[in-house]
C-alpha atoms as a PDB file:
ATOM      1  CA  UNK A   1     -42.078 -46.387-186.988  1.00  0.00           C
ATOM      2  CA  UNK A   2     -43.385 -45.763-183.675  1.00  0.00           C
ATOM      3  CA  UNK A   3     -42.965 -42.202-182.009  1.00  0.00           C
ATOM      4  CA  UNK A   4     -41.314 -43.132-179.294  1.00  0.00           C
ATOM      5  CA  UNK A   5     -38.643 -45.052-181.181  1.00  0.00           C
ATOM      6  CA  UNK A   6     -38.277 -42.086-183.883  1.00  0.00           C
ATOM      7  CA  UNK A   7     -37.630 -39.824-180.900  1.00  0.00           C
ATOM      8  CA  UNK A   8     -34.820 -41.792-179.540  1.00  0.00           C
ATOM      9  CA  UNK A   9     -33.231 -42.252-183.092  1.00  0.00           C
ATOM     10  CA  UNK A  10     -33.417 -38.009-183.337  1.00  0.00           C
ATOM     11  CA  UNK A  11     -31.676 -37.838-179.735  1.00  0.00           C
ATOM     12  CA  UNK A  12     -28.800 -40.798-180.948  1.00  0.00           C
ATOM     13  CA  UNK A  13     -28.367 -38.130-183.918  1.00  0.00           C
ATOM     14  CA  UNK A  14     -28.395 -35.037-181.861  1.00  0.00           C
ATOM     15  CA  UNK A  15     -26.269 -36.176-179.098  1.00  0.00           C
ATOM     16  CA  UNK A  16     -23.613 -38.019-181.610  1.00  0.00           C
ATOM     17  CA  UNK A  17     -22.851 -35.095-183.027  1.00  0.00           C
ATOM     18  CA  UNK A  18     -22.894 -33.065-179.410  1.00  0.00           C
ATOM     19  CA  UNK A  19     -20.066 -35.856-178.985  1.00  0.00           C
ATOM     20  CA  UNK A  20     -18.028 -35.448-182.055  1.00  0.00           C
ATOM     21  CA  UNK A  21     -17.872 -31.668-181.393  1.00  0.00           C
ATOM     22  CA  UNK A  22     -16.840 -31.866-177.492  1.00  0.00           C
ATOM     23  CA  UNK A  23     -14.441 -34.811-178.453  1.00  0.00           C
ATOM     24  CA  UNK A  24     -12.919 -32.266-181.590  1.00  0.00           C
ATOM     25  CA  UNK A  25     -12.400 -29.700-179.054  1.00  0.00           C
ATOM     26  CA  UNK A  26     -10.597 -32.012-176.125  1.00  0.00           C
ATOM     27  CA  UNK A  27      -8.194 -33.341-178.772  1.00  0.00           C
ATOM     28  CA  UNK A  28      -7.720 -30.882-181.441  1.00  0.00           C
ATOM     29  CA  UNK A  29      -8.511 -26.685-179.774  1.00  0.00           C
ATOM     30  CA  UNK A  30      -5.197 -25.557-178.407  1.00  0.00           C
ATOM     31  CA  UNK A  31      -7.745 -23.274-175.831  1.00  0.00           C
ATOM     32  CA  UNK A  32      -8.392 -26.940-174.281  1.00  0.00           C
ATOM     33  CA  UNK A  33      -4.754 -27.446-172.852  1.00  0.00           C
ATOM     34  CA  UNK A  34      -5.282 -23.317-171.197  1.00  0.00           C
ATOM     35  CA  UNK A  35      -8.269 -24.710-169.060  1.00  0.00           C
ATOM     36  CA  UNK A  36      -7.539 -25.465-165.878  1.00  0.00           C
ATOM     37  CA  UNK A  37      -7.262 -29.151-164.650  1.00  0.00           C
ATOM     38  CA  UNK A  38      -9.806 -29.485-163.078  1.00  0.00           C
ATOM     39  CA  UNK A  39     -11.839 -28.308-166.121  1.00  0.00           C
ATOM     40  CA  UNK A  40     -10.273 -30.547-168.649  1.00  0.00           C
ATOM     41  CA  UNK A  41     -10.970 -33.486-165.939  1.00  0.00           C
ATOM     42  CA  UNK A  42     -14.083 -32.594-166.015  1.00  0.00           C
ATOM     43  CA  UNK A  43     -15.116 -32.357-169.630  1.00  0.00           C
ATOM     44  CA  UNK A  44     -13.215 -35.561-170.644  1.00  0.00           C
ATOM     45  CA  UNK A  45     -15.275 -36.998-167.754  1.00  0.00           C
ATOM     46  CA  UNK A  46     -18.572 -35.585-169.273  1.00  0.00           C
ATOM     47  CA  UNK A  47     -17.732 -36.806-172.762  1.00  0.00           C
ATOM     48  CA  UNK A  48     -17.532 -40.169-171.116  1.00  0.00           C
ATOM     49  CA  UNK A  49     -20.817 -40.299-169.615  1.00  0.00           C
ATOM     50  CA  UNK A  50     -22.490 -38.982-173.259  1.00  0.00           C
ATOM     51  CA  UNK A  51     -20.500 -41.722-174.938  1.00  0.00           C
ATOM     52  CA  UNK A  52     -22.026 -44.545-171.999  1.00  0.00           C
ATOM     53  CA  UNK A  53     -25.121 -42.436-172.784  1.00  0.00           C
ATOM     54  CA  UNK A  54     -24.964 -43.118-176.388  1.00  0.00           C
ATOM     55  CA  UNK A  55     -23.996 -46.529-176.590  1.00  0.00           C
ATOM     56  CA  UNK A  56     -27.512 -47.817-173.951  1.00  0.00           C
ATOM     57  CA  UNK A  57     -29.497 -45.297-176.134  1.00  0.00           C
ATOM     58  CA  UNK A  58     -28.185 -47.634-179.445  1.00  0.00           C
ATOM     59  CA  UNK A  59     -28.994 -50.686-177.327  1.00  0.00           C
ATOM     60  CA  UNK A  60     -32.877 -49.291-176.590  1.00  0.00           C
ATOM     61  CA  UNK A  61     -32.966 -48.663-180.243  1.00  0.00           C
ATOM     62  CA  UNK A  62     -32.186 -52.135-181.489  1.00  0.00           C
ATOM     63  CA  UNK A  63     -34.412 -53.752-179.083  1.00  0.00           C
ATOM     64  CA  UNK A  64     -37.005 -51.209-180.395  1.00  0.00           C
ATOM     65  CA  UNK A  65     -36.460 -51.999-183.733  1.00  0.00           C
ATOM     66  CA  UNK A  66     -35.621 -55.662-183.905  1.00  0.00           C
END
């Protein structure tokens, strides 16, 4: 497999699991609903962009490996 393609596959695994954790604590940590607003806004927001982030890295991937 070539570097470049192993590299992406360790940042898919690295930033799924950066995902499951934030997305654990937005629906599940009672210390999530003491943030303020603009906060929670925020971090639902970011969890949003890593899961658009996640889903073109799987696309690069499958071209890369097709």
């Amino acid at each position: 497999m070539e570097p470049h393609v192993e590299r992406m596959l360790n940042e898919q695994k690295e930033l799924c699991e950066k995902i499951e954790k934030l997305g654990e604590f937005i629906s599940k940590n009672p210390i999530f609903d003491k943030l303020s607003k603009d906060e929670q806004y925020d971090m639902k927001l970011q969890l949003g962009a890593m899961e658009l982030y996640s889903s073109v890295l799987q696309h690069r991937i499958e071209r890369a490996t097709a």
